[in-house]
Protein backbone atom coordinates (compact mmCIF):
# COMPACT_ATOMS: atom_id res chain seq x y z
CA UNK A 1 -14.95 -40.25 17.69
CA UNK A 2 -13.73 -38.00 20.64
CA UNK A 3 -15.74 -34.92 20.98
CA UNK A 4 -13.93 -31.87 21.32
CA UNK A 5 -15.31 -29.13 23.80
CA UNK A 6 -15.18 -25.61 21.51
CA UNK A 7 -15.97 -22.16 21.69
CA UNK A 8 -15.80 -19.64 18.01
CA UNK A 9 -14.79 -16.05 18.87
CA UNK A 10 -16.14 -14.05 16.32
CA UNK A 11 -18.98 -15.37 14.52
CA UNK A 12 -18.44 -13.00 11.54
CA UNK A 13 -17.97 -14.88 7.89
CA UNK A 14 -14.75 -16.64 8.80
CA UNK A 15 -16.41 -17.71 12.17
CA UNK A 16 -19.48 -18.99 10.08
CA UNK A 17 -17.21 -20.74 7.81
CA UNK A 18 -15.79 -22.54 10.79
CA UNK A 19 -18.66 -23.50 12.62
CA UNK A 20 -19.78 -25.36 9.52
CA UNK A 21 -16.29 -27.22 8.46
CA UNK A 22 -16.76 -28.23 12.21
CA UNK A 23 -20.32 -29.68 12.06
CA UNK A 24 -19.30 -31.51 8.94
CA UNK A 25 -16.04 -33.15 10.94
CA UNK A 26 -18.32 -34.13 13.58
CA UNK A 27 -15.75 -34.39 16.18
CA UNK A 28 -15.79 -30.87 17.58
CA UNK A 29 -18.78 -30.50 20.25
CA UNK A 30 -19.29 -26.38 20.03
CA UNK A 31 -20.09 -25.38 23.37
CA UNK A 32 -20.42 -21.47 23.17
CA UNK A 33 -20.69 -18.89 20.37
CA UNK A 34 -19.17 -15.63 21.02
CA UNK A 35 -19.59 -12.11 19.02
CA UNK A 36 -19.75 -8.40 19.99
CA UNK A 37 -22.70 -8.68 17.60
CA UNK A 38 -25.67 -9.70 19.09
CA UNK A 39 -27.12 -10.19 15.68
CA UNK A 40 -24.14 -12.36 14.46
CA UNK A 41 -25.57 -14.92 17.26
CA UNK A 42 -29.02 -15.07 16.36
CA UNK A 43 -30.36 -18.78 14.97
CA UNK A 44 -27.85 -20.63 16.93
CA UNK A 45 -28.52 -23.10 19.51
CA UNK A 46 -25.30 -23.32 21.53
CA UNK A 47 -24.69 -20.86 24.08
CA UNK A 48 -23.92 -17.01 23.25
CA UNK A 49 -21.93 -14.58 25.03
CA UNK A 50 -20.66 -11.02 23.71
CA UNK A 51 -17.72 -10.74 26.03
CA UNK A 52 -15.09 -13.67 24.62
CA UNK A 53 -13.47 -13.78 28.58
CA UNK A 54 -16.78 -14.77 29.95
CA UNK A 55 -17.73 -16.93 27.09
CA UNK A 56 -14.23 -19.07 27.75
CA UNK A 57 -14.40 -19.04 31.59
CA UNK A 58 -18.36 -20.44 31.50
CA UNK A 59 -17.72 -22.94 28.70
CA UNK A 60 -14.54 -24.54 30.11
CA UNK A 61 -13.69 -25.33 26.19
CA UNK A 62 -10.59 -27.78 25.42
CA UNK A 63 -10.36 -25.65 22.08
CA UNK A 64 -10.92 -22.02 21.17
CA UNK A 65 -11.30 -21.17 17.58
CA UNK A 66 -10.28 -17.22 16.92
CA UNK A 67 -12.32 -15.16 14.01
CA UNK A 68 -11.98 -11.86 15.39
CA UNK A 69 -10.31 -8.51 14.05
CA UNK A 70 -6.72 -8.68 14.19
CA UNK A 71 -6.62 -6.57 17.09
CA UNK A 72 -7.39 -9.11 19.41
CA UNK A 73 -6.31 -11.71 18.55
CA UNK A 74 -3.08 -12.12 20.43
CA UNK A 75 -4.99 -11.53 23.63
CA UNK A 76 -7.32 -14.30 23.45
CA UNK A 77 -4.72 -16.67 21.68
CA UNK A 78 -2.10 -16.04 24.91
CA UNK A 79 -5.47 -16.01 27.50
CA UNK A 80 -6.35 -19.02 26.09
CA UNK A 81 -2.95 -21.01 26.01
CA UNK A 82 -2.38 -19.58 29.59
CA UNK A 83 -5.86 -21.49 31.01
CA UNK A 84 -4.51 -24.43 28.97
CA UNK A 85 -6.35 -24.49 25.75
CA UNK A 86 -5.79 -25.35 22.55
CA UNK A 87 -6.37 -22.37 20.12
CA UNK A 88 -7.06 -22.17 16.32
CA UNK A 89 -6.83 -19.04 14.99
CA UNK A 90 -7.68 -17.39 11.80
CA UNK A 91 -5.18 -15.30 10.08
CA UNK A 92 -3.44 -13.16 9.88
CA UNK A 93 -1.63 -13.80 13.46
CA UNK A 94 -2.17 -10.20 14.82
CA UNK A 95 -1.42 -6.34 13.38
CA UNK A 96 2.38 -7.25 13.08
CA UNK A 97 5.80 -9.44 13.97
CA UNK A 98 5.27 -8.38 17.81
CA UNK A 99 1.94 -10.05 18.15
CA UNK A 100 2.65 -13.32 16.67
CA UNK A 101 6.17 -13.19 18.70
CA UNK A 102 4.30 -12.26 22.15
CA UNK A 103 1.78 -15.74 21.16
CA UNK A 104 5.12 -17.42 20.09
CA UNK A 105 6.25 -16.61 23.16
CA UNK A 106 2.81 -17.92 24.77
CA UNK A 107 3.04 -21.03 23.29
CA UNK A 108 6.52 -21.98 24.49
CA UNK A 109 5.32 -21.26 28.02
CA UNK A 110 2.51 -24.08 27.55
CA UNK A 111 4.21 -26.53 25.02
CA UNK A 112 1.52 -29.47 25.99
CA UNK A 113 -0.99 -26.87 24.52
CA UNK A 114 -1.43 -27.24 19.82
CA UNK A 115 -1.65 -23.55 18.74
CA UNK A 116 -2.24 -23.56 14.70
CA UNK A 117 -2.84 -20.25 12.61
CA UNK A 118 -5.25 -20.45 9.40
CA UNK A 119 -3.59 -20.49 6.42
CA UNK A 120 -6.53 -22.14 4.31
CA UNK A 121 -4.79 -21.96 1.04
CA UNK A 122 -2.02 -24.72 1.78
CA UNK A 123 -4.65 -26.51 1.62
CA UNK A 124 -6.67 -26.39 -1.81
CA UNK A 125 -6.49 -29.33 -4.04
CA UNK A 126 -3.73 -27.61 -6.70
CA UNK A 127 -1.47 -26.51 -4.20
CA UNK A 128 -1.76 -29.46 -2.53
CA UNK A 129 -0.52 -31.30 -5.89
CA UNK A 130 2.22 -28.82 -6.67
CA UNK A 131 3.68 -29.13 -3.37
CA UNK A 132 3.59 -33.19 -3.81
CA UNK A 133 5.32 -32.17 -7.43
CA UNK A 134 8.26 -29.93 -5.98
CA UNK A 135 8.93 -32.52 -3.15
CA UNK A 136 9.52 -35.28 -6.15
CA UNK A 137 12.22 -33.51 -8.08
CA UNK A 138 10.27 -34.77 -10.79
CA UNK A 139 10.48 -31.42 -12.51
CA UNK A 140 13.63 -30.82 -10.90
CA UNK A 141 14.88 -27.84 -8.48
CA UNK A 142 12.37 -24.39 -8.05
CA UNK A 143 14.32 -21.39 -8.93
CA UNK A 144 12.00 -18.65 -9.30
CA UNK A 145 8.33 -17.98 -9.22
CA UNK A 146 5.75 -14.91 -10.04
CA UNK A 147 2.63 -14.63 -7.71
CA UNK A 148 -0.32 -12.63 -8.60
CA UNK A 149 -3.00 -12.16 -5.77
CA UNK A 150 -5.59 -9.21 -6.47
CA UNK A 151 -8.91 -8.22 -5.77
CA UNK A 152 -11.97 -5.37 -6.96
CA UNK A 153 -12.54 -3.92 -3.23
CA UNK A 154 -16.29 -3.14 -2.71
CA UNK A 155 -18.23 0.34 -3.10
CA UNK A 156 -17.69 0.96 0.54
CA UNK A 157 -13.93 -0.89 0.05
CA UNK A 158 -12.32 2.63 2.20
CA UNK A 159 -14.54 2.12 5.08
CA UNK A 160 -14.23 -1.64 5.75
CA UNK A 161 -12.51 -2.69 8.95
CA UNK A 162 -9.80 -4.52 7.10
CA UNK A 163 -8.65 -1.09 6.26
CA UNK A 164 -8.19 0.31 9.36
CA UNK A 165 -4.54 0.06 10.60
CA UNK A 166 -5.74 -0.29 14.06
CA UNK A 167 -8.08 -3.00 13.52
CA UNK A 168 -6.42 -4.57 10.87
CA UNK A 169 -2.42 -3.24 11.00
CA UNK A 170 -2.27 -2.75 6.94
CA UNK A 171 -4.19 -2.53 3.94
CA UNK A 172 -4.58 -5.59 1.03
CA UNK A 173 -1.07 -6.94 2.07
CA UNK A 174 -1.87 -8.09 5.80
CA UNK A 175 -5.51 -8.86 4.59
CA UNK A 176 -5.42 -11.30 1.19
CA UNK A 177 -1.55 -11.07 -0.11
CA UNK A 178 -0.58 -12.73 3.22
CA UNK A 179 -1.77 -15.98 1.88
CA UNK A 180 0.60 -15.66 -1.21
CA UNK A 181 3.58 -15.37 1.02
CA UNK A 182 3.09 -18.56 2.99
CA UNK A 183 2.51 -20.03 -0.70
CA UNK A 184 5.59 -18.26 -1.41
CA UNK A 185 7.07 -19.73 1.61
CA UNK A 186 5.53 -23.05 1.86
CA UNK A 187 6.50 -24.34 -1.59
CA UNK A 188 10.17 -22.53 -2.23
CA UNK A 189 11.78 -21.59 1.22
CA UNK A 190 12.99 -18.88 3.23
CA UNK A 191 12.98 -15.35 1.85
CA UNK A 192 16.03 -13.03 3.65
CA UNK A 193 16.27 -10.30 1.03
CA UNK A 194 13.50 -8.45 -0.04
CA UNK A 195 12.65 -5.02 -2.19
CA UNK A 196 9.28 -3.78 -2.32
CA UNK A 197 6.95 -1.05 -3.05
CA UNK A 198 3.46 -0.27 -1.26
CA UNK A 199 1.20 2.61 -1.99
CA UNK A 200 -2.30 3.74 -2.48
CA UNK A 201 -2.78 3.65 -6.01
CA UNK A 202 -6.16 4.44 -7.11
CA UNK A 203 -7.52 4.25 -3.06
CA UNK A 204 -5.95 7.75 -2.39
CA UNK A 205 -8.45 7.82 0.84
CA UNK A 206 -7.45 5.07 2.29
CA UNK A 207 -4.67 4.47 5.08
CA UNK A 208 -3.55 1.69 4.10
CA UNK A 209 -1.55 -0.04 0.76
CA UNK A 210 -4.16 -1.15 -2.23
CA UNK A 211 -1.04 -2.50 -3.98
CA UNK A 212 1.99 -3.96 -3.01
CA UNK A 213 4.79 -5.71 -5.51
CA UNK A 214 8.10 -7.37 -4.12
CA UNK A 215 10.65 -9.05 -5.52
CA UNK A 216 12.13 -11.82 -2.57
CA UNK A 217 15.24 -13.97 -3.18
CA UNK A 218 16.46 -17.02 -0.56
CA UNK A 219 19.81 -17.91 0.37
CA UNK A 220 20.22 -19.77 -1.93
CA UNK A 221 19.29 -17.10 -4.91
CA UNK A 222 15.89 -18.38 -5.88
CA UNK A 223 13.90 -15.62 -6.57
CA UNK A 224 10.07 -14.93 -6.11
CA UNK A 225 7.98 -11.71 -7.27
CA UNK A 226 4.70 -11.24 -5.45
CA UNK A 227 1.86 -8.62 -6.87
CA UNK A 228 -0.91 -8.33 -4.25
CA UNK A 229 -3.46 -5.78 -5.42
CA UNK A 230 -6.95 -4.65 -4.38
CA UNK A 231 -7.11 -2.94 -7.50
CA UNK A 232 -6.89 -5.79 -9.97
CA UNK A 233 -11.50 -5.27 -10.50
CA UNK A 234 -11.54 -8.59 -11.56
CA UNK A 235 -10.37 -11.24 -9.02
CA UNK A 236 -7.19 -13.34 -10.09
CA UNK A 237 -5.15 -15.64 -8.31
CA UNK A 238 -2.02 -16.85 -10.53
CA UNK A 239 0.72 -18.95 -9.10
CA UNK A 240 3.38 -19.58 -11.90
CA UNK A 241 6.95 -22.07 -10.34
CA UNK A 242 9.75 -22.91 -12.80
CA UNK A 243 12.31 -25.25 -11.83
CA UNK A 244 15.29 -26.41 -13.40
CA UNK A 245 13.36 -28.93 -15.40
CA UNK A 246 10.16 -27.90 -15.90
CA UNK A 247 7.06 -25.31 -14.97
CA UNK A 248 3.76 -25.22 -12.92
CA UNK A 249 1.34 -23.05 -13.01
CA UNK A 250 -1.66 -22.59 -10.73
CA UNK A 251 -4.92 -20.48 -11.80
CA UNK A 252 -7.37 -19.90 -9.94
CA UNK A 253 -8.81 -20.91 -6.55
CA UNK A 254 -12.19 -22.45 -5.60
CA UNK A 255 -13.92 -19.95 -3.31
CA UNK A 256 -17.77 -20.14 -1.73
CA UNK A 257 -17.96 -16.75 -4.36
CA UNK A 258 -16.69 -18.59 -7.67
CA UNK A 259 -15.38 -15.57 -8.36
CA UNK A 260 -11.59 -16.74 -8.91
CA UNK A 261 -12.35 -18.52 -11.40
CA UNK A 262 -11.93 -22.70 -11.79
CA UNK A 263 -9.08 -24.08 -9.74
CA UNK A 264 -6.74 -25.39 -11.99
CA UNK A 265 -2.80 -26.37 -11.84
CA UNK A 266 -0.77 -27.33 -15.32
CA UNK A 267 2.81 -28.36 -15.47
CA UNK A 268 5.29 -29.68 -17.46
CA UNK A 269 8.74 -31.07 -18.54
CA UNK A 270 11.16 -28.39 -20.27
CA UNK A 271 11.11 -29.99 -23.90
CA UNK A 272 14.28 -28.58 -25.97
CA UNK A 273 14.15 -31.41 -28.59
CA UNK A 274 10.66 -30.53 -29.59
CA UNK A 275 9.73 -33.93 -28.72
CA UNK A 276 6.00 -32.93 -28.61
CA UNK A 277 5.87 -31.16 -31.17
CA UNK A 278 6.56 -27.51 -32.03
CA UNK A 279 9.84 -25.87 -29.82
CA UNK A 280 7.77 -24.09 -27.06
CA UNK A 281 4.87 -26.11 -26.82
CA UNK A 282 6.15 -29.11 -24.25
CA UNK A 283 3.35 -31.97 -23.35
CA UNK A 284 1.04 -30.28 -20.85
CA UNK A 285 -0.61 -32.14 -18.17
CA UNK A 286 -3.96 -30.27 -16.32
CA UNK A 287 -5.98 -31.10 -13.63
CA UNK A 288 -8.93 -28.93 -12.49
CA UNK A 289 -10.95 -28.69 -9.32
CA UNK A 290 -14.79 -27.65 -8.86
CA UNK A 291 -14.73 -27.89 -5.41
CA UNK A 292 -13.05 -26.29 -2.14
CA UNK A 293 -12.49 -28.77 0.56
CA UNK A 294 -9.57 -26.57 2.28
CA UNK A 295 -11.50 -25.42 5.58
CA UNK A 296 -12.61 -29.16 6.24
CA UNK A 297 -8.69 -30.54 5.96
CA UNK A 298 -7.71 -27.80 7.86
CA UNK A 299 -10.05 -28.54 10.65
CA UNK A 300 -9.31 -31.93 10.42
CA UNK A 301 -5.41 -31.78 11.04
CA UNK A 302 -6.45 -29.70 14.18
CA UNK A 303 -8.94 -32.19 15.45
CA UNK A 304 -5.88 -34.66 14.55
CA UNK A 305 -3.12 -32.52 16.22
CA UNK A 306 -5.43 -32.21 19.26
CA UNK A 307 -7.19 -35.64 19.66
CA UNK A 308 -3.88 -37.45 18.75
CA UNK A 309 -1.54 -35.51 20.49
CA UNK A 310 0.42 -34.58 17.30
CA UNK A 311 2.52 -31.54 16.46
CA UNK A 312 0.95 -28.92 14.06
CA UNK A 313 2.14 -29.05 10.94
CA UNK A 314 0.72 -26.25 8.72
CA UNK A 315 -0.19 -23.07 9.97
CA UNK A 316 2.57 -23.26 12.56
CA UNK A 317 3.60 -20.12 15.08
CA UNK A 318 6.89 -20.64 13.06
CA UNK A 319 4.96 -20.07 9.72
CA UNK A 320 2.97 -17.10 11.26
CA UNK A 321 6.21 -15.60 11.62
CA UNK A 322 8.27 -16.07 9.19
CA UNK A 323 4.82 -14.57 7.09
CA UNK A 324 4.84 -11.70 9.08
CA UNK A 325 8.78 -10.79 9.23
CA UNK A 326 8.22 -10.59 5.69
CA UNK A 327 5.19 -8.39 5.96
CA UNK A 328 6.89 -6.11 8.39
CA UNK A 329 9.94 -6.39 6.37
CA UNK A 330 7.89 -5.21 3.24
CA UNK A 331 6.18 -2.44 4.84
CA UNK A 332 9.38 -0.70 6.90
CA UNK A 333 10.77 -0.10 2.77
């Protein structure tokens, strides 16, 4: 297998989540280990810098994996593709639409060099089967969906860097609801009208949203409601598509915390007859996973997209900003 030369910016709990999907691959050789923490470093045998410019420059990587606040980001994503190297970055892809349009922007300027954004959740087992459902008409056409996305927060939830607009450029939206929208996104289509409400709810302290709920419609008038919440004190992720012909519904996801609950996706065929029974009550079919293999496919199809000279195909500067028109879009009402 081709070794990869690669450098992690940020060796917080993304960046730690990373450098292990990485040693599993095997085909990513991690040459330097960068964090503004010197106690973030500590245990690790590669090389480790503080200053992510330096760390780049003395490595020489061929890939740079970004875990750092949202802040920065789009500076070391457009340094990076400038010196002609291939960047994965976590998201979301900067504060707001200019960021990921200045990296867009980057990227066109080096179009030899793969730039993918982290968007972890296309990848779970149950998405990854309702996607394979919608794309065989099996259950016919999507025409709406609900998505529920909330959280508890944390004693010190107010003071956390994800809630500080500078750092972080919102509040639960930007943070965890961002992954719903490329869900949103990923498995219906293009949202171009959207109403919304954000507001601090029970966080009256904070700067930032603890609840957001939108209603999105496409072109085409298929409809989506999204509820991301930092206030939901017990974590939920529901996912719930109907299509013309029949209804899938995701709960759960698989996380390190098991706190989400068991990751499970149902669906089945509209049943008007009552064939299966009682009116209401259609065949069900459910499939649930115990495990959470998302960050090791994702780091595969860079390897892939790198190694093989392939285009990206999830996570793409296109899907970082169609996410974040939609974000920005959300936030201006």
């Amino acid at each position: 297998m081709k070794k990869l030369r690669t450098v992690i910016i940020g060796l917080g709990k993304m960046g730690k989540i990373r450098y292990n999907a990485m040693q599993r691959h095997g085909g990513y050789q991690i040459v330097g280990l960068c964090d503004t923490d010197p106690d973030s470093l500590a245990g690790y045998a590669e090389p480790a810098f503080t200053d992510w410019k330096t760390c780049i420059r003395r490595c020489r990587p061929q890939a740079v994996v970004v875990c750092t606040f949202n802040r920065m980001i789009p500076d070391i994503v457009c340094y990076a593709l400038k010196e002609q190297i291939h960047v994965f970055s976590e998201k979301p892809p900067g504060r707001c639409l200019d960021d990921v349009i200045r990296m867009r922007d980057a990227s066109l300027r080096q179009p030899q060099m793969r730039l993918k954004f982290g968007f972890n959740h296309r990848y779970h087992n149950s998405v990854i089967e309702a996607k394979a459902l919608i794309d065989s008409k099996m259950l016919g056409e999507v025409v709406c969906a609900r998505g529920v996305y909330g959280k508890a927060g944390s004693a010190g939830f107010a003071r956390e860097w994800r809630n500080d607009v500078g750092l972080s450029g919102g509040g639960i939206l930007i943070d965890q609801g961002i992954h719903m929208i490329d869900l949103l996104c990923y498995l219906i289509g293009d949202f171009t009208k959207i109403q919304s409400s954000a507001d601090q709810l029970v966080w009256k302290e904070l700067h930032t949203e603890d609840s957001v709920f939108a209603i999105m419609e496409t072109d085409k008038g298929q409809m989506a409601s999204l509820h991301s919440s930092a206030i939901q004190w017990k974590h939920k992720f529901d996912l719930d598509i109907i299509c013309t012909n029949g209804y899938i519904a995701l709960n759960g996801i698989r996380t390190a915390t098991r706190s989400y609950g068991e990751e499970c996706i149902s669906y089945y065929r509209k049943d008007l007859q009552a064939k299966g029974g009682n009116l209401g009550e259609p065949i069900e079919h459910t499939f649930c996973f115990d495990s959470d293999e998302s960050w090791d496919y994702e780091m595969q199809e860079f390897y892939d997209c790198v190694a093989g000279d392939l285009a990206v195909k999830n996570g793409t500067v296109d899907d970082a900003c169609r996410v974040m028109k939609i974000i920005a879009e959300i936030y201006r009402k």
